[in-house]
C-alpha atoms as a PDB file:
ATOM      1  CA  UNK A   1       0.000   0.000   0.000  1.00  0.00           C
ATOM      2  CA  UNK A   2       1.651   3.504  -1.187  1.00  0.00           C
ATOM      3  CA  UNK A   3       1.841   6.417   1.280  1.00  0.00           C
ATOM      4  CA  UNK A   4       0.581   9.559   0.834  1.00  0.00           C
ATOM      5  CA  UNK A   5       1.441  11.511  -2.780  1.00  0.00           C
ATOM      6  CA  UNK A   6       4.030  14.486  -3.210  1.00  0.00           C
ATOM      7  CA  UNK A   7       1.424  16.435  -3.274  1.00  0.00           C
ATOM      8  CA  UNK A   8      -0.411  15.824   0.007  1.00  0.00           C
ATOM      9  CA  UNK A   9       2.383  15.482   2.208  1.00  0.00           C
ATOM     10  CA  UNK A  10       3.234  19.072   0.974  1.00  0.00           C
ATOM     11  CA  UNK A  11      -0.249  20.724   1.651  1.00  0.00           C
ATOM     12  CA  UNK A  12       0.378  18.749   5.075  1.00  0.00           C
ATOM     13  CA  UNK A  13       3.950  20.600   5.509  1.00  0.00           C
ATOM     14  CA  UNK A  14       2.294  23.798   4.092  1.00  0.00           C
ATOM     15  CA  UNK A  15      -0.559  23.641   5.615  1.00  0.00           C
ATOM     16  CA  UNK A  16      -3.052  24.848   2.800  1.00  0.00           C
ATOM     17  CA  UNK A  17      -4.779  22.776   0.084  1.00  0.00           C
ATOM     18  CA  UNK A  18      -3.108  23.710  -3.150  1.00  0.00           C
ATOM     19  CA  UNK A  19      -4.151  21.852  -6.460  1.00  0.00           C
ATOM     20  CA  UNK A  20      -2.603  18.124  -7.182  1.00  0.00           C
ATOM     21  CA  UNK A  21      -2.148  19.124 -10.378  1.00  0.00           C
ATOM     22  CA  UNK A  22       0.910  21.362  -9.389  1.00  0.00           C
ATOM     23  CA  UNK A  23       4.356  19.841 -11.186  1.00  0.00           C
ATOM     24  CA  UNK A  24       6.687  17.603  -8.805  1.00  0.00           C
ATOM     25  CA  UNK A  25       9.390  21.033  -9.356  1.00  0.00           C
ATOM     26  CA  UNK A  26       6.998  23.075  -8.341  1.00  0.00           C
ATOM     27  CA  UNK A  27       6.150  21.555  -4.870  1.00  0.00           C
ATOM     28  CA  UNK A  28       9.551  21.199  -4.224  1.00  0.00           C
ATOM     29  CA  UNK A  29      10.259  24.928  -4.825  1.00  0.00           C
ATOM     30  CA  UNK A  30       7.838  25.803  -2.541  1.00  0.00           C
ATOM     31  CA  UNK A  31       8.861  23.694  -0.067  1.00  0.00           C
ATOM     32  CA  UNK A  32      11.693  25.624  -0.213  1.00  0.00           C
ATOM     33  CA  UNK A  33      10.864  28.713   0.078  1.00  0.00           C
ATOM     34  CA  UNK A  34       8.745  28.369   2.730  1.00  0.00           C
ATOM     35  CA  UNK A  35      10.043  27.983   6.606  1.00  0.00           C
ATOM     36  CA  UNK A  36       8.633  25.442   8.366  1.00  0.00           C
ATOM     37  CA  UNK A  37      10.081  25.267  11.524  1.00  0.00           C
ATOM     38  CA  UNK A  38       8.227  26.879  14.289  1.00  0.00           C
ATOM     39  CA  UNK A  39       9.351  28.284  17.918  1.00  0.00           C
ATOM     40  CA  UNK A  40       6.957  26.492  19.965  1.00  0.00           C
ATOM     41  CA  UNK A  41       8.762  28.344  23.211  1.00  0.00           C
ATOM     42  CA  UNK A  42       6.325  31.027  24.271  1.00  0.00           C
ATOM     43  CA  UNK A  43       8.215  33.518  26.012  1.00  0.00           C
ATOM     44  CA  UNK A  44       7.134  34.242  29.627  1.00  0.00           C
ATOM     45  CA  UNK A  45       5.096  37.912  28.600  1.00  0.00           C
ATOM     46  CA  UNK A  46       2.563  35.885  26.389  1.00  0.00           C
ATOM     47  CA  UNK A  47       1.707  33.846  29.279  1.00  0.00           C
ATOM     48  CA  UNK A  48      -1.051  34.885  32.203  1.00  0.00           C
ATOM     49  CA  UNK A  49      -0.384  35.409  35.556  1.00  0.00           C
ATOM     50  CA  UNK A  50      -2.236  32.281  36.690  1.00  0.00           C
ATOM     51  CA  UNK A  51       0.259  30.133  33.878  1.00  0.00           C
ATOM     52  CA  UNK A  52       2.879  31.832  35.372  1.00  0.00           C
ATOM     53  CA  UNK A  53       2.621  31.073  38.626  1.00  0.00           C
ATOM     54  CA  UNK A  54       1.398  27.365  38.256  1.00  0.00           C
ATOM     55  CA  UNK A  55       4.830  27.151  35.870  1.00  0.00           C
ATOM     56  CA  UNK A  56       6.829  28.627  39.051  1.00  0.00           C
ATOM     57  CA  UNK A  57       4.955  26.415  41.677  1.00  0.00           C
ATOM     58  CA  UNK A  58       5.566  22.903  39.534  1.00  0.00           C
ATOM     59  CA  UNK A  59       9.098  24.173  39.053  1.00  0.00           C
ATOM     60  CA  UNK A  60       9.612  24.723  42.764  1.00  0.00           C
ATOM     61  CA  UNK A  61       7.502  22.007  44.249  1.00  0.00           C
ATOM     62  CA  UNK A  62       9.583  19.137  41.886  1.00  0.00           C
ATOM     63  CA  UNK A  63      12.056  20.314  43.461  1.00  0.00           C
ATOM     64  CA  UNK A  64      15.166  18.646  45.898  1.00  0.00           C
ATOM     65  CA  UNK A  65      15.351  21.855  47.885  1.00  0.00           C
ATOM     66  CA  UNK A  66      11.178  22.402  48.534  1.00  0.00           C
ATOM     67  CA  UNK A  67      11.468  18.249  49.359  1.00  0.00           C
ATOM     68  CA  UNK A  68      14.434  18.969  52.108  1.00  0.00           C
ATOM     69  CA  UNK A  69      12.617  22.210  53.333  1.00  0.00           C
ATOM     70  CA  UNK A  70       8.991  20.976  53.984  1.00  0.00           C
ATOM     71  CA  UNK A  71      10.811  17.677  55.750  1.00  0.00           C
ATOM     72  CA  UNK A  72      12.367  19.828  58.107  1.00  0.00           C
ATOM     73  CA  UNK A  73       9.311  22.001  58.652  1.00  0.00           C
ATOM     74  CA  UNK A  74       7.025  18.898  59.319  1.00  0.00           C
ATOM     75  CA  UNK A  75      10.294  17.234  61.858  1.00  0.00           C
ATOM     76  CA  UNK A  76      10.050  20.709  63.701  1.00  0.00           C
ATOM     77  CA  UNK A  77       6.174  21.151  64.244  1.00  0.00           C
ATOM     78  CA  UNK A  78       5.998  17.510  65.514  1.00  0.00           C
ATOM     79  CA  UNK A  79       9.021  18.204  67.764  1.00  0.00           C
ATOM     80  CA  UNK A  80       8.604  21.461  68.854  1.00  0.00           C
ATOM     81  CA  UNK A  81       4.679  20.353  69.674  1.00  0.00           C
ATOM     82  CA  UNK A  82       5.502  16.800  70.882  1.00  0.00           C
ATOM     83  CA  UNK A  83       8.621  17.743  72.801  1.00  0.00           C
ATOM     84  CA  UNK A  84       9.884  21.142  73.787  1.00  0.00           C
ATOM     85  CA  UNK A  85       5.890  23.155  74.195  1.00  0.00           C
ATOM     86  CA  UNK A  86       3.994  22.994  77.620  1.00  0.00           C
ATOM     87  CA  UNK A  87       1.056  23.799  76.093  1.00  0.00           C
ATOM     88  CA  UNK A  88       1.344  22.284  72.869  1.00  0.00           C
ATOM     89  CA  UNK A  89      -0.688  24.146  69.781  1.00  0.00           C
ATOM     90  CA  UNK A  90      -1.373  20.937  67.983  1.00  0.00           C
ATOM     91  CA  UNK A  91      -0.500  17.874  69.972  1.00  0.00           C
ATOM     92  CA  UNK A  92      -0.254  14.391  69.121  1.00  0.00           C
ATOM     93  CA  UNK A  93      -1.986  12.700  66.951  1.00  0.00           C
ATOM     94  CA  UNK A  94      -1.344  16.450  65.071  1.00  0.00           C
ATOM     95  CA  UNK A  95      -4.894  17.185  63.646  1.00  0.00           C
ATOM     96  CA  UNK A  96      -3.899  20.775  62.480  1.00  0.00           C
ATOM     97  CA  UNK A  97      -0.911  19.765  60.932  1.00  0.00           C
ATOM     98  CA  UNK A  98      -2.442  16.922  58.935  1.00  0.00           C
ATOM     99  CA  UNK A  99      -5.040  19.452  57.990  1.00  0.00           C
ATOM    100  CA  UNK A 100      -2.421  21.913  56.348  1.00  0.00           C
ATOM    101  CA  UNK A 101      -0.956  18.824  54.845  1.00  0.00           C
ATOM    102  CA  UNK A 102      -4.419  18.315  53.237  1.00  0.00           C
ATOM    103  CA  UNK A 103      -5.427  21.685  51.893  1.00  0.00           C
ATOM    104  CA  UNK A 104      -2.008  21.794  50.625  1.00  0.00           C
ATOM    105  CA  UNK A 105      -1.969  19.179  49.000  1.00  0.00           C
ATOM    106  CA  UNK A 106      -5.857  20.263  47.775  1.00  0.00           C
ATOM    107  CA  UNK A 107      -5.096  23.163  46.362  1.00  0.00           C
ATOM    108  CA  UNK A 108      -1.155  22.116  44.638  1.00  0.00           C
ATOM    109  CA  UNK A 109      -2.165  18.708  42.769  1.00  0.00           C
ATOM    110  CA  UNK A 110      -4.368  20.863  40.504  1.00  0.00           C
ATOM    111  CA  UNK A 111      -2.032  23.515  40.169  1.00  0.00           C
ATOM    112  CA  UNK A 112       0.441  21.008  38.895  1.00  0.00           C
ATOM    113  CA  UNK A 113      -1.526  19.293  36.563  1.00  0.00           C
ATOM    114  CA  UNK A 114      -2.615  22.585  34.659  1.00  0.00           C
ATOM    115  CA  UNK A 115       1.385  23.560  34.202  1.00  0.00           C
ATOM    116  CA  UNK A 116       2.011  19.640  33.249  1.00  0.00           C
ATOM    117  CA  UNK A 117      -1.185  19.652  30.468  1.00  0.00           C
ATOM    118  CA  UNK A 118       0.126  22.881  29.107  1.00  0.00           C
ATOM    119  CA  UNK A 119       3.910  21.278  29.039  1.00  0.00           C
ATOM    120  CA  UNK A 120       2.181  18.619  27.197  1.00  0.00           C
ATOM    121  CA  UNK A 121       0.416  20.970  25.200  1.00  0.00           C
ATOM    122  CA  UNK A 122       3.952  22.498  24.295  1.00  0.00           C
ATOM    123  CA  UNK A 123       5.230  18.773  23.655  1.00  0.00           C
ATOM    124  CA  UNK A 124       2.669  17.840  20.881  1.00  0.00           C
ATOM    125  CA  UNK A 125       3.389  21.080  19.248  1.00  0.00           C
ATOM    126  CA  UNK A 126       7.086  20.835  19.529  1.00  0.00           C
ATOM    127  CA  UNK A 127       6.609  16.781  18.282  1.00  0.00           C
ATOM    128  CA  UNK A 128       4.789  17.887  15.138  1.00  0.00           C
ATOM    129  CA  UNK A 129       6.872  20.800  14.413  1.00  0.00           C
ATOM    130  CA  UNK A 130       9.611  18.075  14.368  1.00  0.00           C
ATOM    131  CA  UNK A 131       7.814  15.858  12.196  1.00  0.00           C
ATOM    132  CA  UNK A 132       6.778  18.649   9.522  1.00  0.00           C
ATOM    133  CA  UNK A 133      10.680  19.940   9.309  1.00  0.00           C
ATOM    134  CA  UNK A 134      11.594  15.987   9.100  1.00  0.00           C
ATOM    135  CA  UNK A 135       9.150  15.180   6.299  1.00  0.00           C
ATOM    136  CA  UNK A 136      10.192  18.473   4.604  1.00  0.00           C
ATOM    137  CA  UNK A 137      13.909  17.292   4.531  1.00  0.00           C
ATOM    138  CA  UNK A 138      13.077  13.566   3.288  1.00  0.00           C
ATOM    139  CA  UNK A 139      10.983  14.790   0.929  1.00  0.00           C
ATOM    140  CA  UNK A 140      13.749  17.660  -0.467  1.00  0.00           C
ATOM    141  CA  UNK A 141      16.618  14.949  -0.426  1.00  0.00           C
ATOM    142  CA  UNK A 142      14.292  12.216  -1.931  1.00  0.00           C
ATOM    143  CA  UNK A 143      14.102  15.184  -5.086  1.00  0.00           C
ATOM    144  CA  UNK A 144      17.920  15.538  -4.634  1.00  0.00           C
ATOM    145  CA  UNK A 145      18.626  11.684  -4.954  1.00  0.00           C
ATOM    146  CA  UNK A 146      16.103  11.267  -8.090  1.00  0.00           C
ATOM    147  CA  UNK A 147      17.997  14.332  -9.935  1.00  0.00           C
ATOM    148  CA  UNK A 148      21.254  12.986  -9.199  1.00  0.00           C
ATOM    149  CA  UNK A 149      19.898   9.457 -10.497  1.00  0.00           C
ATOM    150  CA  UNK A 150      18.345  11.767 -13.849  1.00  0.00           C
ATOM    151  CA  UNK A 151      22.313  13.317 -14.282  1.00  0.00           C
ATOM    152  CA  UNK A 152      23.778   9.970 -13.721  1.00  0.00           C
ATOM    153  CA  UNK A 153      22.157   8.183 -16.521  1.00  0.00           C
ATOM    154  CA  UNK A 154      22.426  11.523 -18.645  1.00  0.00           C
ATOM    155  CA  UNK A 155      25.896  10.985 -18.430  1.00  0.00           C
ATOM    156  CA  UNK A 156      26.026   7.314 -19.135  1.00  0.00           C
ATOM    157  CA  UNK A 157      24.152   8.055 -22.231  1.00  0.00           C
ATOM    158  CA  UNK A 158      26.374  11.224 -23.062  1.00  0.00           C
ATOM    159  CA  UNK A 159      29.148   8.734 -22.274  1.00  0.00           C
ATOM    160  CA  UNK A 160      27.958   6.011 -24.684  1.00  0.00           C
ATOM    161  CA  UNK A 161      27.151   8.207 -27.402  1.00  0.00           C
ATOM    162  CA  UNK A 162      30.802   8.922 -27.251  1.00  0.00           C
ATOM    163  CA  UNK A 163      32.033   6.011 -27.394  1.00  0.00           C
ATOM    164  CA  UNK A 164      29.950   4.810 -30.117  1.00  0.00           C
ATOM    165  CA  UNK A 165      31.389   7.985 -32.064  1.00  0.00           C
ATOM    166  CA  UNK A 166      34.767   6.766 -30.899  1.00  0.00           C
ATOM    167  CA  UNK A 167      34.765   3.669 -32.077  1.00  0.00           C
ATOM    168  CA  UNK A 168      33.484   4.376 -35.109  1.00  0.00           C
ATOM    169  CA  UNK A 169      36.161   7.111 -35.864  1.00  0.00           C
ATOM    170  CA  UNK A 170      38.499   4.239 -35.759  1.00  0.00           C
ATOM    171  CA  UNK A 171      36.244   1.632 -38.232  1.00  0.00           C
ATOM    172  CA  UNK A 172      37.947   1.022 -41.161  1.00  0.00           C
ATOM    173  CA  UNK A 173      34.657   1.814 -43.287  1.00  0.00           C
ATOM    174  CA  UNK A 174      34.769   5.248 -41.759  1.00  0.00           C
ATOM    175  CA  UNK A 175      37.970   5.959 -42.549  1.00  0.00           C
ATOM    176  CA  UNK A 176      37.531   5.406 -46.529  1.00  0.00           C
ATOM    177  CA  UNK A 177      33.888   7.520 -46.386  1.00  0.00           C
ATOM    178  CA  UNK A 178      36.086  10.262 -45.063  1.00  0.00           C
ATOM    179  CA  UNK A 179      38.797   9.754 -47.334  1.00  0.00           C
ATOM    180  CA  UNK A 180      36.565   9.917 -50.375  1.00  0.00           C
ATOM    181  CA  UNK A 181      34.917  13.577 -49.153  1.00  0.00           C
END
């Protein structure tokens, strides 16, 4: 089963619908002049506030430093309740503290999932950028290869034909036609 034709896979790259009838030199030309590739990196003063900041929280919450930090918080409330307070503010079992822990983690998880779906977002964008420049540059050295096959056999044929005249310079019928002119 055969792919798609020349022609589609350029109206893909392109992006418009332009008529099949269009010569195989003629797609390839404007495959050329057209740039394909894309920057799919939005810079920071496109984005909204609330992007922004869920970009800045995913960045900070992934990270080894915000792990080490909130492990030492949570180690000092339960000491500093369990241990060195008279009059604890949360004592053991630690009801407030496990209620921070919640709402925290209530009100991050979503947070983090809209900066990872818009990473995503940025992923597919970036993978089919990729693809178009990719099928742009098989299709361009696909041409290259069949014109260097189309100047090969030229040659070969220029190459016979000059041999043929060669040899029959050197015939000895030849040679007494051109003695008798």
């Amino acid at each position: 089963m055969n792919g798609p034709s020349k022609s589609e896979l350029v109206n893909f790259i392109l992006g418009s619908d332009y008529e099949d009838t269009r010569e195989d030199e003629e797609l390839i030309h404007m495959l050329l002049q057209k740039s394909i590739a894309a920057n799919t990196n939005k810079t920071k003063k496109n984005l909204s506030f609330g992007t922004r900041l869920s970009d800045k929280l995913a960045q900070v919450a992934g990270s080894w430093a915000f792990i080490v930090l909130f492990c030492l918080a949570l180690i000092s409330w339960i000491v500093l309740n369990a241990l060195f307070l008279t009059h604890p503010y949360d004592p053991y079992p630690f009801i407030l503290l496990n209620l921070i822990l919640s709402c925290i983690a209530a009100i991050q998880a979503p947070i983090i999932m809209m900066s990872q779906n818009r990473q995503d977002e940025k992923d597919r964008m970036r993978a089919e950028n990729d693809y178009k420049v990719n099928l742009k540059s098989e299709i361009i050295v696909e041409d290259l290869h069949e014109k260097l096959d189309q100047i090969l056999r030229t040659q070969e044929r220029i190459l016979a034909m000059a041999k043929m005249r060669e040899s029959r310079k050197g015939s000895p019928a030849e040679n007494e036609t051109q003695k008798k002119d």
